[in-house]
C-alpha atoms as a PDB file:
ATOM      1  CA  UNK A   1      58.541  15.581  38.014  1.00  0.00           C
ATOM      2  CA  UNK A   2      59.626  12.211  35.904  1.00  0.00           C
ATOM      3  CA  UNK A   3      56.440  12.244  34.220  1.00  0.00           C
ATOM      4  CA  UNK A   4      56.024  15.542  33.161  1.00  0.00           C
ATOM      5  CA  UNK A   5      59.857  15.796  31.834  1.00  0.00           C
ATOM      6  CA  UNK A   6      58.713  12.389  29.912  1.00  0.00           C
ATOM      7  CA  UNK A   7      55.842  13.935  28.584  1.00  0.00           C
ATOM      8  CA  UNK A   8      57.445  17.003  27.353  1.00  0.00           C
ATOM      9  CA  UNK A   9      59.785  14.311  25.871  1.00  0.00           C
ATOM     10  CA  UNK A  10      57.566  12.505  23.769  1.00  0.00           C
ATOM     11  CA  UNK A  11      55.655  15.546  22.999  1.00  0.00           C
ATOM     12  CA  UNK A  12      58.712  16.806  21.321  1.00  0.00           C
ATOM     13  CA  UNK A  13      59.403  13.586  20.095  1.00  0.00           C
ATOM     14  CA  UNK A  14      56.074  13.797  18.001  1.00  0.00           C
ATOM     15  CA  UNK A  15      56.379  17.352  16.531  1.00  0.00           C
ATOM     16  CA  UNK A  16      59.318  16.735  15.589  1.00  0.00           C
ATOM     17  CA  UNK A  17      58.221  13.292  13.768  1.00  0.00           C
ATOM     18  CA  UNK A  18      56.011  15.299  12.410  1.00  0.00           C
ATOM     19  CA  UNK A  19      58.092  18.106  11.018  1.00  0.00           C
ATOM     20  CA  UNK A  20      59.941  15.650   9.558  1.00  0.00           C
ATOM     21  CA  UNK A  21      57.289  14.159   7.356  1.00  0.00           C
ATOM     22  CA  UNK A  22      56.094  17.557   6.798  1.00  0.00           C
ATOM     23  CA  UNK A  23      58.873  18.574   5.229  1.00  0.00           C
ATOM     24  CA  UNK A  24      58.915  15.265   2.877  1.00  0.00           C
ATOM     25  CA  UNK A  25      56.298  16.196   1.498  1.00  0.00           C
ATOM     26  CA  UNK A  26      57.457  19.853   0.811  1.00  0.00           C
ATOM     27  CA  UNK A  27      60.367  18.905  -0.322  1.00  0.00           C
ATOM     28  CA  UNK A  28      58.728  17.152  -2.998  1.00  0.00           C
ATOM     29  CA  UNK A  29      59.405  18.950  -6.543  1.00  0.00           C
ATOM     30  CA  UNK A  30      55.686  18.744  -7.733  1.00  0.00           C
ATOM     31  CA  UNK A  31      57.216  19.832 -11.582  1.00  0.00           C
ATOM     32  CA  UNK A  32      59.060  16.961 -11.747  1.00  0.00           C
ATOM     33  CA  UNK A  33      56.680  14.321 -10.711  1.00  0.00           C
ATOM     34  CA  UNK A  34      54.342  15.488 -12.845  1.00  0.00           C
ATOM     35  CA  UNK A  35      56.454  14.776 -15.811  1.00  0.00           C
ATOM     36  CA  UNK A  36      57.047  11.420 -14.463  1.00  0.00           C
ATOM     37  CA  UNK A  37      53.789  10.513 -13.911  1.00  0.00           C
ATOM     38  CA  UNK A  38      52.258  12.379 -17.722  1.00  0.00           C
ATOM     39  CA  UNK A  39      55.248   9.895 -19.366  1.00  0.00           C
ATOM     40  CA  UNK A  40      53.650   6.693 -17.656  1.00  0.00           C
ATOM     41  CA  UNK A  41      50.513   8.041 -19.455  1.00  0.00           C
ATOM     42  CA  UNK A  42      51.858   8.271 -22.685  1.00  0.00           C
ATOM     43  CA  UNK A  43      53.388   5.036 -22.321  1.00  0.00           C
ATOM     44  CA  UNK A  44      50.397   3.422 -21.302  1.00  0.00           C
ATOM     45  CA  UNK A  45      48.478   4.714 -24.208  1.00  0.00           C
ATOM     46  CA  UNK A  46      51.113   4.578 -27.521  1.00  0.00           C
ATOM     47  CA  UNK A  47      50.025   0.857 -28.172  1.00  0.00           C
ATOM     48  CA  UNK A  48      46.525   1.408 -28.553  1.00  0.00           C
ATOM     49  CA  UNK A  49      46.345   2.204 -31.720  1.00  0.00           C
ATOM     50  CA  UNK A  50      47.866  -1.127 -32.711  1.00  0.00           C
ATOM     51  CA  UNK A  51      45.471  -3.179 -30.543  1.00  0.00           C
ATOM     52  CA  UNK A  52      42.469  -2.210 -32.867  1.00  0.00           C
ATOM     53  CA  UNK A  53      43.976  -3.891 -35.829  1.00  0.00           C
ATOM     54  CA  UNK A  54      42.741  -7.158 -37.233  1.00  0.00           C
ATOM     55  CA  UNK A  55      44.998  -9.925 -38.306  1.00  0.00           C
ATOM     56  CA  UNK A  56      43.228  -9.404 -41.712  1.00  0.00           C
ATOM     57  CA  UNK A  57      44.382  -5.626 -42.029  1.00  0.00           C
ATOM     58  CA  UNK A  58      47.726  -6.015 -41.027  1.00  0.00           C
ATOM     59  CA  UNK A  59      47.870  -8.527 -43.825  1.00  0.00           C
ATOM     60  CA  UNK A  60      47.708  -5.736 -45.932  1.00  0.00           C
ATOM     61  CA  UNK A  61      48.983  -3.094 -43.715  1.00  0.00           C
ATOM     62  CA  UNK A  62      52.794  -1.586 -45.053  1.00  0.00           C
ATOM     63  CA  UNK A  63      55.036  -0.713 -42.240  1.00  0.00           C
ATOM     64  CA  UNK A  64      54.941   3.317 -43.079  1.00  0.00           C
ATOM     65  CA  UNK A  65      51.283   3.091 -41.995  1.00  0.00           C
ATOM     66  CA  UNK A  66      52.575   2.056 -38.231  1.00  0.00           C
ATOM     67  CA  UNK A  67      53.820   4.495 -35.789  1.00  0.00           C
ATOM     68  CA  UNK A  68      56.897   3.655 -36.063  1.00  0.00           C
ATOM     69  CA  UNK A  69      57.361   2.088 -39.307  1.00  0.00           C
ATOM     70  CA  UNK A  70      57.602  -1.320 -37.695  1.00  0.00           C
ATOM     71  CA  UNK A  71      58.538  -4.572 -39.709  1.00  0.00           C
ATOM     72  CA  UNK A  72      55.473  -6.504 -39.600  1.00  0.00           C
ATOM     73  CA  UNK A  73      55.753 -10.554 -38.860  1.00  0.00           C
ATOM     74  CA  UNK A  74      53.011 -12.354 -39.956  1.00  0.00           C
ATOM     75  CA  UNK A  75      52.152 -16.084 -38.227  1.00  0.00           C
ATOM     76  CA  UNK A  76      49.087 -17.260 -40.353  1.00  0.00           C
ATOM     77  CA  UNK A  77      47.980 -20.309 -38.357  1.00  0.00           C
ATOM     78  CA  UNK A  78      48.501 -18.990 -35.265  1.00  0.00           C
ATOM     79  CA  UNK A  79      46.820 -15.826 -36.244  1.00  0.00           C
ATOM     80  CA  UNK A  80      50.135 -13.999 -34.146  1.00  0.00           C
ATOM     81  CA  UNK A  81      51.442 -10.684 -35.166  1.00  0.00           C
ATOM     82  CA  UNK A  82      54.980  -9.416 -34.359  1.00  0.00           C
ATOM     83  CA  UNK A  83      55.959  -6.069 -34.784  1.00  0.00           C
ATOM     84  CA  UNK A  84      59.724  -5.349 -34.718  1.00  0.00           C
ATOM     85  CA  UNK A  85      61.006  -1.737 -34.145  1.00  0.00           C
ATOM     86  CA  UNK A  86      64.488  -0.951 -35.044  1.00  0.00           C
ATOM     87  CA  UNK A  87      65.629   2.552 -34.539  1.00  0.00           C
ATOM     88  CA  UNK A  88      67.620   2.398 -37.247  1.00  0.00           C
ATOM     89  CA  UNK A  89      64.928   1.882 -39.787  1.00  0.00           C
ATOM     90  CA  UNK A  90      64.248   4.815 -41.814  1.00  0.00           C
ATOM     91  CA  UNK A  91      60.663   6.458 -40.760  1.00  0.00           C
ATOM     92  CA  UNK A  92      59.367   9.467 -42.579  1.00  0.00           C
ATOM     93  CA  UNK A  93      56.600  10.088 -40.253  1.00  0.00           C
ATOM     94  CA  UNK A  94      56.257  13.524 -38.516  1.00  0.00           C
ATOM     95  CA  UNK A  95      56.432  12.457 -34.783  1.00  0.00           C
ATOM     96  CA  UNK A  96      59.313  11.540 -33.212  1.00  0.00           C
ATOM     97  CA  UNK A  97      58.364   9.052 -30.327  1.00  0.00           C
ATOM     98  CA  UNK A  98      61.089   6.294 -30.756  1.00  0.00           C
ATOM     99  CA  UNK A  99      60.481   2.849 -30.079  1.00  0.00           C
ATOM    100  CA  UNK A 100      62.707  -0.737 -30.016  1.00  0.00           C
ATOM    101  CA  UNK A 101      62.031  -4.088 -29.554  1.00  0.00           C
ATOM    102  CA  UNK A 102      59.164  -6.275 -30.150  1.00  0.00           C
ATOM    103  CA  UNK A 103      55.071  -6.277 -29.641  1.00  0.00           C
ATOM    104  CA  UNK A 104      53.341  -9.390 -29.937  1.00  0.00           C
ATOM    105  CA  UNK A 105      49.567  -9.476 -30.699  1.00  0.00           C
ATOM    106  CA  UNK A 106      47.919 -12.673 -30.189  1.00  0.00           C
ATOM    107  CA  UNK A 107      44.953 -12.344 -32.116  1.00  0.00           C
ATOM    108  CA  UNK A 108      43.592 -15.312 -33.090  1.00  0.00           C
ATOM    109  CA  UNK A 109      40.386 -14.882 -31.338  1.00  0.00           C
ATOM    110  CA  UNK A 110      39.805 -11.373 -32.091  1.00  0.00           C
ATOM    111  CA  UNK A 111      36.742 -11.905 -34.959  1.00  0.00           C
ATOM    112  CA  UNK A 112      35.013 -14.970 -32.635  1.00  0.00           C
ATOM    113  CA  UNK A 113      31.814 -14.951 -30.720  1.00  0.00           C
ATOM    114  CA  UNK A 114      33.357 -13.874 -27.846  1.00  0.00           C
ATOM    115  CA  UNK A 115      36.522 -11.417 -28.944  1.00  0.00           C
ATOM    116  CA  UNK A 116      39.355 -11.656 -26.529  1.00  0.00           C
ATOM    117  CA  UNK A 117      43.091 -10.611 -28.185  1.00  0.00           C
ATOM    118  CA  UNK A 118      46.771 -10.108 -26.218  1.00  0.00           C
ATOM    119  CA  UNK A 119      49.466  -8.152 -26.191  1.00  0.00           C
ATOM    120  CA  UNK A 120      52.804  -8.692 -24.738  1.00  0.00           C
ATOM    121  CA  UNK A 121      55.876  -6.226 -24.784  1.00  0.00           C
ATOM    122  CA  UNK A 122      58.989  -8.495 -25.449  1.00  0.00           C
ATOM    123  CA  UNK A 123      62.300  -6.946 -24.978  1.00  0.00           C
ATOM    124  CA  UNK A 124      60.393  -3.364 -26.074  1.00  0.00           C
ATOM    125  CA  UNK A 125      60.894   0.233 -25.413  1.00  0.00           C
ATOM    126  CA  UNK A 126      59.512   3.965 -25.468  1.00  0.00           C
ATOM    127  CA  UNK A 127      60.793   6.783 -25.312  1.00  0.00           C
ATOM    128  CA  UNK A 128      64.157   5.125 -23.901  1.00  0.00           C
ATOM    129  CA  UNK A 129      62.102   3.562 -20.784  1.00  0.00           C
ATOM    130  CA  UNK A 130      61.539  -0.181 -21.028  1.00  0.00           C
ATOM    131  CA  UNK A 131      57.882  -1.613 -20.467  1.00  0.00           C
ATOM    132  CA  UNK A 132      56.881  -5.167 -19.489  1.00  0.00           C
ATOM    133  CA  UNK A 133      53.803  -6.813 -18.900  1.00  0.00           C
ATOM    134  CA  UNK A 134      50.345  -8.455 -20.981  1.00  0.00           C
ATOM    135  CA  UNK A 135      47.331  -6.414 -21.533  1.00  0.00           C
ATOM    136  CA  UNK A 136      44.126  -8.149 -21.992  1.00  0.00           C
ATOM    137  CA  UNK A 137      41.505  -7.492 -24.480  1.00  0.00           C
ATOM    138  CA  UNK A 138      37.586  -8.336 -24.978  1.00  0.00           C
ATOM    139  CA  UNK A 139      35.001  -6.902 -26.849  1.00  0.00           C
ATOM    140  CA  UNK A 140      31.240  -7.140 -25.520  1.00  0.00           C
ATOM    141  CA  UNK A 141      27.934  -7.342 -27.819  1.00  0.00           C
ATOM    142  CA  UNK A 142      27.642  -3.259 -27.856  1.00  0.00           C
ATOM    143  CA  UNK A 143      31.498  -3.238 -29.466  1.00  0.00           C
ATOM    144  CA  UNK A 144      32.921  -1.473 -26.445  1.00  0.00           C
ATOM    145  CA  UNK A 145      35.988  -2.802 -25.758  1.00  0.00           C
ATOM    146  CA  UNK A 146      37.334  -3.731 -21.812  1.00  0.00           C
ATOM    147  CA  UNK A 147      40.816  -3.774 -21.036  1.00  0.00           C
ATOM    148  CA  UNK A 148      42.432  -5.281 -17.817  1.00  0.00           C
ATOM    149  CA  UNK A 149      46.125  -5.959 -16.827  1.00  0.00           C
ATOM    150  CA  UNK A 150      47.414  -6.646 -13.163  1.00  0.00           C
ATOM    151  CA  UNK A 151      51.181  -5.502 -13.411  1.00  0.00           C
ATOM    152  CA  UNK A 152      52.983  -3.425 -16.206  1.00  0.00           C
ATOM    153  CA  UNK A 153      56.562  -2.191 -15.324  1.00  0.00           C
ATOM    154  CA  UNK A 154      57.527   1.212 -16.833  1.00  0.00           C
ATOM    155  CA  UNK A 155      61.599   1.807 -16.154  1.00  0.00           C
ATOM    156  CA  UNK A 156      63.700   4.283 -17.120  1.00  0.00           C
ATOM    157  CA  UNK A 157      67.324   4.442 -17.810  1.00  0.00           C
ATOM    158  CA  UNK A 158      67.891   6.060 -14.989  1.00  0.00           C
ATOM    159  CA  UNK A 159      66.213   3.253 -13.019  1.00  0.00           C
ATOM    160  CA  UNK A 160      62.928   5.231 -12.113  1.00  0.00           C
ATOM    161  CA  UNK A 161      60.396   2.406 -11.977  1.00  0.00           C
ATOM    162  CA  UNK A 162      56.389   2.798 -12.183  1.00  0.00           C
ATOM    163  CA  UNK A 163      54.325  -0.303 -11.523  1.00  0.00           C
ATOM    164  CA  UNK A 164      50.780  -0.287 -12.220  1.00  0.00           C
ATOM    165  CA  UNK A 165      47.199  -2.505 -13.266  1.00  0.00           C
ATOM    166  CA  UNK A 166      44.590  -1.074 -15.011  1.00  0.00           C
ATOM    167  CA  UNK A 167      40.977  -1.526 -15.729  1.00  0.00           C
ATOM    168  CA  UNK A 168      39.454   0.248 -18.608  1.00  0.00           C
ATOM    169  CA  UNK A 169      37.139   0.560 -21.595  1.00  0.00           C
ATOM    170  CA  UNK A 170      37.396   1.541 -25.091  1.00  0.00           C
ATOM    171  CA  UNK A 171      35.301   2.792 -27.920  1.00  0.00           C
ATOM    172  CA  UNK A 172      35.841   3.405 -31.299  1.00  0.00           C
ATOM    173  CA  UNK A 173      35.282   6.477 -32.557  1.00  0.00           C
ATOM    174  CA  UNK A 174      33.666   6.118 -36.223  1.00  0.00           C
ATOM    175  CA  UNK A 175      32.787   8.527 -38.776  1.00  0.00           C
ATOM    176  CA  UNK A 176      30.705   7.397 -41.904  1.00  0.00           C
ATOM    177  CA  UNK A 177      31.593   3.233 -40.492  1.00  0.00           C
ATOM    178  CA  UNK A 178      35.247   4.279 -40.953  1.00  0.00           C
ATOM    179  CA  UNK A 179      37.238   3.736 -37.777  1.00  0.00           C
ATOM    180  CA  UNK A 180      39.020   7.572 -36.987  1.00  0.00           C
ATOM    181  CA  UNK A 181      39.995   7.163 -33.125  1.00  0.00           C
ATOM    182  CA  UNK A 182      39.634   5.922 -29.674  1.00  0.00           C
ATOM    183  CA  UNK A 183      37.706   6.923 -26.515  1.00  0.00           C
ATOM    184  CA  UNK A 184      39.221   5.403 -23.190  1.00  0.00           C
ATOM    185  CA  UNK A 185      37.772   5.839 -19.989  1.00  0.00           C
ATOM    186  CA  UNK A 186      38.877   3.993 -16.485  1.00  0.00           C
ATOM    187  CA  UNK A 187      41.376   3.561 -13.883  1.00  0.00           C
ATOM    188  CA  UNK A 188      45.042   3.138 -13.391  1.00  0.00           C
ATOM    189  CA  UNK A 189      46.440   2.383 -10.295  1.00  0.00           C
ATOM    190  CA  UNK A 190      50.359   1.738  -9.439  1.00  0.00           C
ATOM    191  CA  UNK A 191      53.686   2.633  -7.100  1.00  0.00           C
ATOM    192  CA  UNK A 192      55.449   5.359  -8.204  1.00  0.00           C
ATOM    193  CA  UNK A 193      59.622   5.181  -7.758  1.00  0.00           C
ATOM    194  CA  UNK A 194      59.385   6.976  -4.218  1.00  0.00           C
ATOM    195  CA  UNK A 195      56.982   4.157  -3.205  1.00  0.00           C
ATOM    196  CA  UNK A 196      53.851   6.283  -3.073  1.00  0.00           C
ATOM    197  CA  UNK A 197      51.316   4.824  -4.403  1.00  0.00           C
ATOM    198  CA  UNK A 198      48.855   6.291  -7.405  1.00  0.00           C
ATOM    199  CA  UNK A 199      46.190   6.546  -9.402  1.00  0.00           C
ATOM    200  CA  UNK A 200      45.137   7.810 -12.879  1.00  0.00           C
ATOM    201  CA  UNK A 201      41.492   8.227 -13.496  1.00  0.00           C
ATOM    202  CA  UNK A 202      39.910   9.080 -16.799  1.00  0.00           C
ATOM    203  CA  UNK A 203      36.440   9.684 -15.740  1.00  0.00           C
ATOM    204  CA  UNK A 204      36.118  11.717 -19.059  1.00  0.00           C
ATOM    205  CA  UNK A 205      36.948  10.263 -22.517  1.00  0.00           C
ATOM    206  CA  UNK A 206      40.311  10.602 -23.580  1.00  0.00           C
ATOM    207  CA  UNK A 207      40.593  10.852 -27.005  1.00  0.00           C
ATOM    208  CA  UNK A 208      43.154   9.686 -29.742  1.00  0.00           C
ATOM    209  CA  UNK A 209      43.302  10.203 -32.980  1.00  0.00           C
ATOM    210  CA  UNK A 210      44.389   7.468 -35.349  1.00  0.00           C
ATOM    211  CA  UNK A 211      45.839   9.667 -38.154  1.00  0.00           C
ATOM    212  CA  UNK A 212      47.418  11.437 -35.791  1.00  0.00           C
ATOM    213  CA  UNK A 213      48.899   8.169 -34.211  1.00  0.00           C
ATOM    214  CA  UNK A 214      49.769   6.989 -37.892  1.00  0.00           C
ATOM    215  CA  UNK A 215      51.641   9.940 -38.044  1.00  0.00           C
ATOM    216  CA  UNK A 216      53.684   8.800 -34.748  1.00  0.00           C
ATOM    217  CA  UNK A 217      52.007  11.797 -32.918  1.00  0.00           C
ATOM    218  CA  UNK A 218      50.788  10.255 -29.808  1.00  0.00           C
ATOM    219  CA  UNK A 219      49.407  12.529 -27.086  1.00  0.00           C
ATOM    220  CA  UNK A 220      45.704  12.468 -26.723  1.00  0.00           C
ATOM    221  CA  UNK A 221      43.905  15.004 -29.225  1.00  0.00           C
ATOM    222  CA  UNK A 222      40.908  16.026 -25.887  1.00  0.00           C
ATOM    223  CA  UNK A 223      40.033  14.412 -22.322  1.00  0.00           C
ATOM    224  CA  UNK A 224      41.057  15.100 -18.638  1.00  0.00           C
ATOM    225  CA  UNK A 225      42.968  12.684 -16.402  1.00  0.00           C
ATOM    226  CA  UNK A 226      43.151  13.130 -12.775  1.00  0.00           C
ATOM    227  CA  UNK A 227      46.356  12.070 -10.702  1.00  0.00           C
ATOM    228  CA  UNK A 228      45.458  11.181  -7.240  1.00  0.00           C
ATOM    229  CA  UNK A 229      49.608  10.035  -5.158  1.00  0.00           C
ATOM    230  CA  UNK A 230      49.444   9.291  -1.392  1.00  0.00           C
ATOM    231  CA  UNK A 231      52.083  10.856   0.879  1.00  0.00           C
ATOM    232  CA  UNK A 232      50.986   9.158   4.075  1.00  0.00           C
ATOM    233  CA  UNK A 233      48.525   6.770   4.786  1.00  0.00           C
ATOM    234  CA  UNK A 234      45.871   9.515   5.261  1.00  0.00           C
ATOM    235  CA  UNK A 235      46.974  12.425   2.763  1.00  0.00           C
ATOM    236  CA  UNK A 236      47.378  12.771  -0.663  1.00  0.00           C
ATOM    237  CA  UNK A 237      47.631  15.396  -3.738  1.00  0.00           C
ATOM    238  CA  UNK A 238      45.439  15.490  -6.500  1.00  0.00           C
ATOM    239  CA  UNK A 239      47.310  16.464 -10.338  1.00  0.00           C
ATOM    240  CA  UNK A 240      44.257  17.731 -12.749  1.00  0.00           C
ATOM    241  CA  UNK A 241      45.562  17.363 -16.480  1.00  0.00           C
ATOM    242  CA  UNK A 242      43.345  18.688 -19.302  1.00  0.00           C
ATOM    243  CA  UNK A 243      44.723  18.091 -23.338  1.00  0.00           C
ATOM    244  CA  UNK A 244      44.072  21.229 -25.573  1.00  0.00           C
ATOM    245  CA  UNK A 245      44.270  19.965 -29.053  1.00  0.00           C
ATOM    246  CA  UNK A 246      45.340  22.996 -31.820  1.00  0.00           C
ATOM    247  CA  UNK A 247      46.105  22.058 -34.896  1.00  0.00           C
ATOM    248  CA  UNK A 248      47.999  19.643 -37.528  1.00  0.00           C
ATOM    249  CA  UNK A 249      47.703  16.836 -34.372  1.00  0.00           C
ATOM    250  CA  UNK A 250      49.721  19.472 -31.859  1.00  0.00           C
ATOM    251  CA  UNK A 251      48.679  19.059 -28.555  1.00  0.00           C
ATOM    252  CA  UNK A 252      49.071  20.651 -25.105  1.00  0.00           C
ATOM    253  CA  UNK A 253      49.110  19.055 -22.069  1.00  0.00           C
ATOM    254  CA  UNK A 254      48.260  21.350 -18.993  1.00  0.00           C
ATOM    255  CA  UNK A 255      49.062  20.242 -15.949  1.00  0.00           C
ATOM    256  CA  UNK A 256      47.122  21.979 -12.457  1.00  0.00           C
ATOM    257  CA  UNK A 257      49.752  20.975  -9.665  1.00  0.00           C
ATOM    258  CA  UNK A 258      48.775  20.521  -6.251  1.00  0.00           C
ATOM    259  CA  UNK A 259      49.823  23.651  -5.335  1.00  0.00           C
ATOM    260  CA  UNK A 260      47.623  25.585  -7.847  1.00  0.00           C
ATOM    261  CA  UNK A 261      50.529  26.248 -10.410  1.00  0.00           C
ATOM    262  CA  UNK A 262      49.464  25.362 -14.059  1.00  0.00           C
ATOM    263  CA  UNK A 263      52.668  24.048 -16.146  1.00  0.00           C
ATOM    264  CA  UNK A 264      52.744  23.102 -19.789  1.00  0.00           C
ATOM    265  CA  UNK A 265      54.043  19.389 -19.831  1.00  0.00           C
ATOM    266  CA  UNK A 266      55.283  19.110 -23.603  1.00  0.00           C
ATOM    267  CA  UNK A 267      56.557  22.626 -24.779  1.00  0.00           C
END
């Protein structure tokens, strides 16, 4: 009689253990971490554009040609740019992505034998969410262009934080020798606030535009990105985002949630 009341015991025990983390993962509002996860993306991506420049053309680079309008900081022997953001600067440009603080590119070996070039966010912002870390670059014999980084923190003022390392590859995309994009494909993996953990994978080009970026309008102009987020050990939901590029640089970004609903991430 004492072992079949203790086996109805712990066999109540477990359903209800696993009602429980049933219902976490119902309870999950699929909207919103989708919009937390698509602004990781963006933030990931915004400083590409500014990796691909030599120390020789931001020489002659003017500020109104950066997203952003940074002030550009120029150290000649050490071959070290610094770009400083200031929200108050006056910026023509049509998108509005804001930005403060510094990025510092260490480029002194980007036109050697064997190309490798930093970049380190110091005291920097986007979009209101601060973002530490160093991203690595090197360039191989073909001109495609590998990027690693073990730990960039993405926190919002709200104290949402995203941790993540990335391995990736870059090509430029040229028309007539003239340099008019960037084609990223790769992996992203990180911890999302709620501790699950994640991972971005661009197994098709994503594609940016540079006078699109020069015109501080950021989001990818094509590619797919797939969101894979654990919610146990064993289980996890897959996002499926797809950019739809129209016109003038506007760009939607269509979300498929895990629950088959298709939501428009930046009406």
């Amino acid at each position: 009689m004492k072992k079949g009341t203790l086996y109805v015991f712990f066999s109540l025990t477990f359903l209800i253990a696993c009602k429980e983390d049933e219902e976490r993962v119902i309870s999950t509002d699929l909207p919103t971490e989708a919009s937390q996860l698509f602004i990781v993306s963006n933030a990931w991506s915004e400083i590409l554009f500014f990796t691909q420049l030599s120390f020789d053309q931001y020489s002659n680079a003017e500020s109104s040609e950066l997203p952003g309008c940074p002030q550009i900081i120029l150290d000649k022997t050490a071959k070290r740019v610094t770009l400083i953001f200031d929200s108050a600067t006056s910026c023509t440009q049509s998108g509005t992505s804001k930005r403060s603080g510094n990025l510092i590119l260490d480029l002194a070996l980007f036109d050697s034998a064997n190309p490798v070039w930093f970049l380190k966010y110091e005291n920097y912002s986007f979009e209101d969410a601060s973002i530490t870390g160093i991203r690595t670059f090197t360039k191989n014999s073909s001109g495609v262009i590998n990027e690693t980084f073990e730990t960039l923190t993405h926190k919002t003022k709200n104290e949402l934080t995203h941790q993540f390392g990335g391995h990736l590859t870059h090509t430029l995309n040229l028309v007539n020798g003239v340099t008019v994009g960037l084609n990223s494909k790769g992996a992203i993996n990180g911890r999302n606030p709620a501790g699950r953990n994640f991972i971005f994978d661009f197994k098709e080009k994503r594609e940016l535009s540079f006078s699109c970026f020069q015109n501080n309008q950021l989001v990818p102009v094509a590619g797919k990105e797939t969101w894979q987020i654990s919610r146990s050990e064993t289980s996890q939901v897959i996002y499926n985002l797809t950019y739809e590029s129209k016109e003038n640089c506007k760009v939607e970004a269509y979300v498929i949630l895990p629950d088959g609903r298709r939501l428009l991430l930046n009406p």
